[in-house]
Protein backbone atom coordinates (compact mmCIF):
# COMPACT_ATOMS: atom_id res chain seq x y z
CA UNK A 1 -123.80 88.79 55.09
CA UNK A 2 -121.71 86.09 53.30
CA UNK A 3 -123.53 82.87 53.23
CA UNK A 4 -122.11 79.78 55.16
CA UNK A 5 -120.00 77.54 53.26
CA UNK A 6 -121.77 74.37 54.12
CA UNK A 7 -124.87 75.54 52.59
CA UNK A 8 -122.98 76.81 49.16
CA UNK A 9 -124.21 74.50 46.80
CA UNK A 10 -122.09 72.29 44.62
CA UNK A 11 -121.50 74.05 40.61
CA UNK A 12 -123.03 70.55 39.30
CA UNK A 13 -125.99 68.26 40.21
CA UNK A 14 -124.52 64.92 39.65
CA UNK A 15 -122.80 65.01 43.88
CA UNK A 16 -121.72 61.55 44.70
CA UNK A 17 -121.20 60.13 41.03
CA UNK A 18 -117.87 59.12 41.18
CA UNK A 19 -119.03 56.24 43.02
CA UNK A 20 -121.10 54.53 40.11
CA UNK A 21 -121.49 55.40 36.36
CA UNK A 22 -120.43 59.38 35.05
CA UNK A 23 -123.07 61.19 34.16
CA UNK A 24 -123.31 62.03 30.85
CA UNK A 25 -122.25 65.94 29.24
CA UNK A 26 -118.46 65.70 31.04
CA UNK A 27 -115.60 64.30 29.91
CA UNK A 28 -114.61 61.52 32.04
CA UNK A 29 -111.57 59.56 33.20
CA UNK A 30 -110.08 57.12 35.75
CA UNK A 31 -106.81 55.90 36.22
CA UNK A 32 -106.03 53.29 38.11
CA UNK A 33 -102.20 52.12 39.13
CA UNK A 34 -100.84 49.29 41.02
CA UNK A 35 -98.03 51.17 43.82
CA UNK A 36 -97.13 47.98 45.47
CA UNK A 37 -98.59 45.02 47.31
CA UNK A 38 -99.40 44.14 50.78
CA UNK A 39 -102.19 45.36 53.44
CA UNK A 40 -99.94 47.56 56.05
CA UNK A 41 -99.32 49.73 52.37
CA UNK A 42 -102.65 49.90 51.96
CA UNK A 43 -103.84 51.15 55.35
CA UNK A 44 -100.92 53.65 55.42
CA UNK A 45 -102.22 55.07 51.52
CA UNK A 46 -105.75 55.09 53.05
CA UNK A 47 -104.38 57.01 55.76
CA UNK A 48 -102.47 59.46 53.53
CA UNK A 49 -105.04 59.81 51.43
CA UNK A 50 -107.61 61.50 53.85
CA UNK A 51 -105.08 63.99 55.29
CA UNK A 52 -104.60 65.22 51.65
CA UNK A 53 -101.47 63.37 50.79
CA UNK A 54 -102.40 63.25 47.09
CA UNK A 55 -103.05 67.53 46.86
CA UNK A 56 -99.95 67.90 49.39
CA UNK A 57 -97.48 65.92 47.72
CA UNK A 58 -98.39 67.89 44.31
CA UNK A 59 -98.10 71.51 45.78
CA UNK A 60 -101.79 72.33 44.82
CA UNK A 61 -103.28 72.07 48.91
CA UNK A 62 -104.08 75.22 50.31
CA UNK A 63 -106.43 74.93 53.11
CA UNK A 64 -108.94 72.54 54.76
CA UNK A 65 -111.70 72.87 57.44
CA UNK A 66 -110.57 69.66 58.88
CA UNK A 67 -107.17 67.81 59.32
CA UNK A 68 -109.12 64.91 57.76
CA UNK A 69 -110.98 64.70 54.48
CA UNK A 70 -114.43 64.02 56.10
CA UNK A 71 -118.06 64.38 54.25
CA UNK A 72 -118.80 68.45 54.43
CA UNK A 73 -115.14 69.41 54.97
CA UNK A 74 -114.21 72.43 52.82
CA UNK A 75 -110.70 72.82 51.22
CA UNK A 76 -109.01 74.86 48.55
CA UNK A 77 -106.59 73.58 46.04
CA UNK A 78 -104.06 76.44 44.05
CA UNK A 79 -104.52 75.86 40.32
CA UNK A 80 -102.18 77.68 38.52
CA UNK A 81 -98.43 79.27 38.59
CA UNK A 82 -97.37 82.19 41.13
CA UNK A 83 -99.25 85.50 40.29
CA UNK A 84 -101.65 83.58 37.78
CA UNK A 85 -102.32 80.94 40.04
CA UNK A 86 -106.11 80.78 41.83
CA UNK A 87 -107.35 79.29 44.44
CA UNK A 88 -110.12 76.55 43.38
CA UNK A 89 -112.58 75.69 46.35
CA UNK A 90 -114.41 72.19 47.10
CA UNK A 91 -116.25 70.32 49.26
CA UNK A 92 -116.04 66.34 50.20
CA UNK A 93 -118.94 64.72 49.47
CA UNK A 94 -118.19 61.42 50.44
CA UNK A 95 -115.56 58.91 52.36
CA UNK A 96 -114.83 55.78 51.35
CA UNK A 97 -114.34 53.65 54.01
CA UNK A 98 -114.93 50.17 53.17
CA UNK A 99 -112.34 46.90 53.90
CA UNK A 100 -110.88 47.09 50.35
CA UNK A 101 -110.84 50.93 49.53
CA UNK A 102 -110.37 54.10 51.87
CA UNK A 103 -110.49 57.85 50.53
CA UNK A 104 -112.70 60.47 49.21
CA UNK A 105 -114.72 62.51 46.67
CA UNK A 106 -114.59 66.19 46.45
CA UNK A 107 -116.54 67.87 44.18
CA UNK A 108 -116.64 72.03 42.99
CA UNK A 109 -117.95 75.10 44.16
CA UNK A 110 -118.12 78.68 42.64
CA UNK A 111 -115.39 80.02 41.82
CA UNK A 112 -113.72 76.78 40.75
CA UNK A 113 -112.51 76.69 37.17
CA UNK A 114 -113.67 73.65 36.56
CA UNK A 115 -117.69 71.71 37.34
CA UNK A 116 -118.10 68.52 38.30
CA UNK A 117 -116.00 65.56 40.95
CA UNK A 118 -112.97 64.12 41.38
CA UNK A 119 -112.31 60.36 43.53
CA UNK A 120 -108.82 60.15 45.47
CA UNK A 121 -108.49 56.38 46.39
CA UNK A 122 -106.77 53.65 47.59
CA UNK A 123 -107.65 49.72 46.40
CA UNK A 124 -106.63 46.48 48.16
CA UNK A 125 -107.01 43.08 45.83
CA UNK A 126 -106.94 40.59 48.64
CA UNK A 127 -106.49 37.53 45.52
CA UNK A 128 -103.03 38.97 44.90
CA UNK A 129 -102.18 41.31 47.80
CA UNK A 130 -101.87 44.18 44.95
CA UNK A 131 -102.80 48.30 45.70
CA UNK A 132 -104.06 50.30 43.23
CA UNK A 133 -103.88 54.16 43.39
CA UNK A 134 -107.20 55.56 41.56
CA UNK A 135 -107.63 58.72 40.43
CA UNK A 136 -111.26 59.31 38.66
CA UNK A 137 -113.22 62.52 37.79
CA UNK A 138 -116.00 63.95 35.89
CA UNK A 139 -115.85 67.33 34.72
CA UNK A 140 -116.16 69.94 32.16
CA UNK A 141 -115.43 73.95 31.54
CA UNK A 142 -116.70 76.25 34.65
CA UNK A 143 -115.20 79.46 33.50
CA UNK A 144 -114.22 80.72 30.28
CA UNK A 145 -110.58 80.17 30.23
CA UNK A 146 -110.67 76.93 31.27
CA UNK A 147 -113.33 76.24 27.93
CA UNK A 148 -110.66 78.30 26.05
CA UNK A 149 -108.18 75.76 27.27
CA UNK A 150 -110.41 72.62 25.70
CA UNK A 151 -107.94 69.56 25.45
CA UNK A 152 -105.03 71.11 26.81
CA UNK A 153 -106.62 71.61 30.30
CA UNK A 154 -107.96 67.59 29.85
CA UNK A 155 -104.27 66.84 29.25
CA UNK A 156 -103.19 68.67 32.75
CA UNK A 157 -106.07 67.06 34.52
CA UNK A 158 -104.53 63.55 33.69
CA UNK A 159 -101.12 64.32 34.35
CA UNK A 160 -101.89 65.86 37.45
CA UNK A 161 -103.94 62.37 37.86
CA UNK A 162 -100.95 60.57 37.31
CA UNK A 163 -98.53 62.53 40.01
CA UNK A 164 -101.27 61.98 42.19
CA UNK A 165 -100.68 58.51 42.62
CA UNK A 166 -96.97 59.04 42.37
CA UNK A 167 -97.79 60.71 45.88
CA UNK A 168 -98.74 57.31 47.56
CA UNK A 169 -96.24 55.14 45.96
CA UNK A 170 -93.66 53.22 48.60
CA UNK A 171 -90.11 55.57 48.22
C-alpha cells in the first residue's frame, strides 16, 4: 500500500530554514528585487504568490493539492524539457503571512532532483512604499545527474530565480 503523502518525509532535515540562517553543507542564495511600489501591488503579489503565480508564470507548475499554497499542501513542479523533463514533488512547509511579507516555503521530497527549500515572497518597505520580489533557497545534489550537473544546475537555479520575480512584476 503506497504510503500517504502527508506523512512522506522531507529529503533534508533543515524544514523551515528559509526563514532564518541556511544551514550549513548547501549552497545558498537569495535574490531579492524591487517590482514596483505601493501597498494594493503588494497585496495583489501576495495574492499571486500563494496560487503559484511564480511556478505558473515559468511553465514548471504541474499540480497542487490545494488552489492555495497552504502549510502541508503537496505540488509538483516539471523540471526539465519535453521527453527529458520530470516531475519534481514538494511540500509547503510554511506561509508567510505577516503585514510586510505574504508567501511560502516549499521544500523536497523523494524523487526530487534536488534536497533542501526554496522561499517564494513578496516584501512591503512601508519607509519608501517599495516591493521586493524574493526568491531564496538552500539546496544541494539529490540525484546523480543533478551532482553531475555541479555549477551549471546552480546557474539554472538562479535564473529560474530571477524569472520568478519577473512573474510578479506590474505589466
Amino acid at each position: 500500500m503506497p504510503q500517504n503523502p502527508a506523512t512522506v518525509p522531507f529529503t533534508y532535515a533543515d524544514a523551515g530554514a528559509t526563514r532564518g540562517e541556511f544551514p550549513p553543507g548547501y549552497h545558498h542564495f537569495r535574490i531579492r528585487r524591487r517590482i514596483g511600489s505601493g501597498r494594493a501591488l503588494f497585496e495583489e503579489a501576495g495574492i499571486q504568490i500563494l496560487a503559484y503565480r511564480m511556478q505558473r508564470g515559468t511553465g514548471i507548475f504541474e499540480q497542487a493539492t490545494t488552489p492555495n499554497a497552504e502549510p502541508g499542501t503537496e505540488l509538483t513542479v516539471r523540471l526539465g524539457l519535453g521527453p527529458l523533463g520530470i516531475s519534481a514533488p514538494c511540500r509547503v512547509v510554511y506561509v508567510l503571512d505577516e503585514p510586510n511579507r505574504r508567501g511560502f516555503a516549499y521544500g523536497t521530497l523523494p524523487g526530487h532532483p534536488e534536497s533542501g527549500e526554496e522561499l517564494f515572497a513578496v516584501e512591503y518597505d512601508p519607509a519608501d512604499e517599495s516591493v521586493y520580489g524574493i526568491v531564496a533557497a538552500f539546496s544541494r545534489p539529490g540525484a546523480w545527474y543533478t551532482r553531475l550537473g555541479g555549477p551549471v544546475v546552480r546557474l539554472i537555479q538562479h535564473w529560474f530565480a530571477a524569472r520568478y520575480i519577473a512573474t510578479i512584476q506590474p505589466r
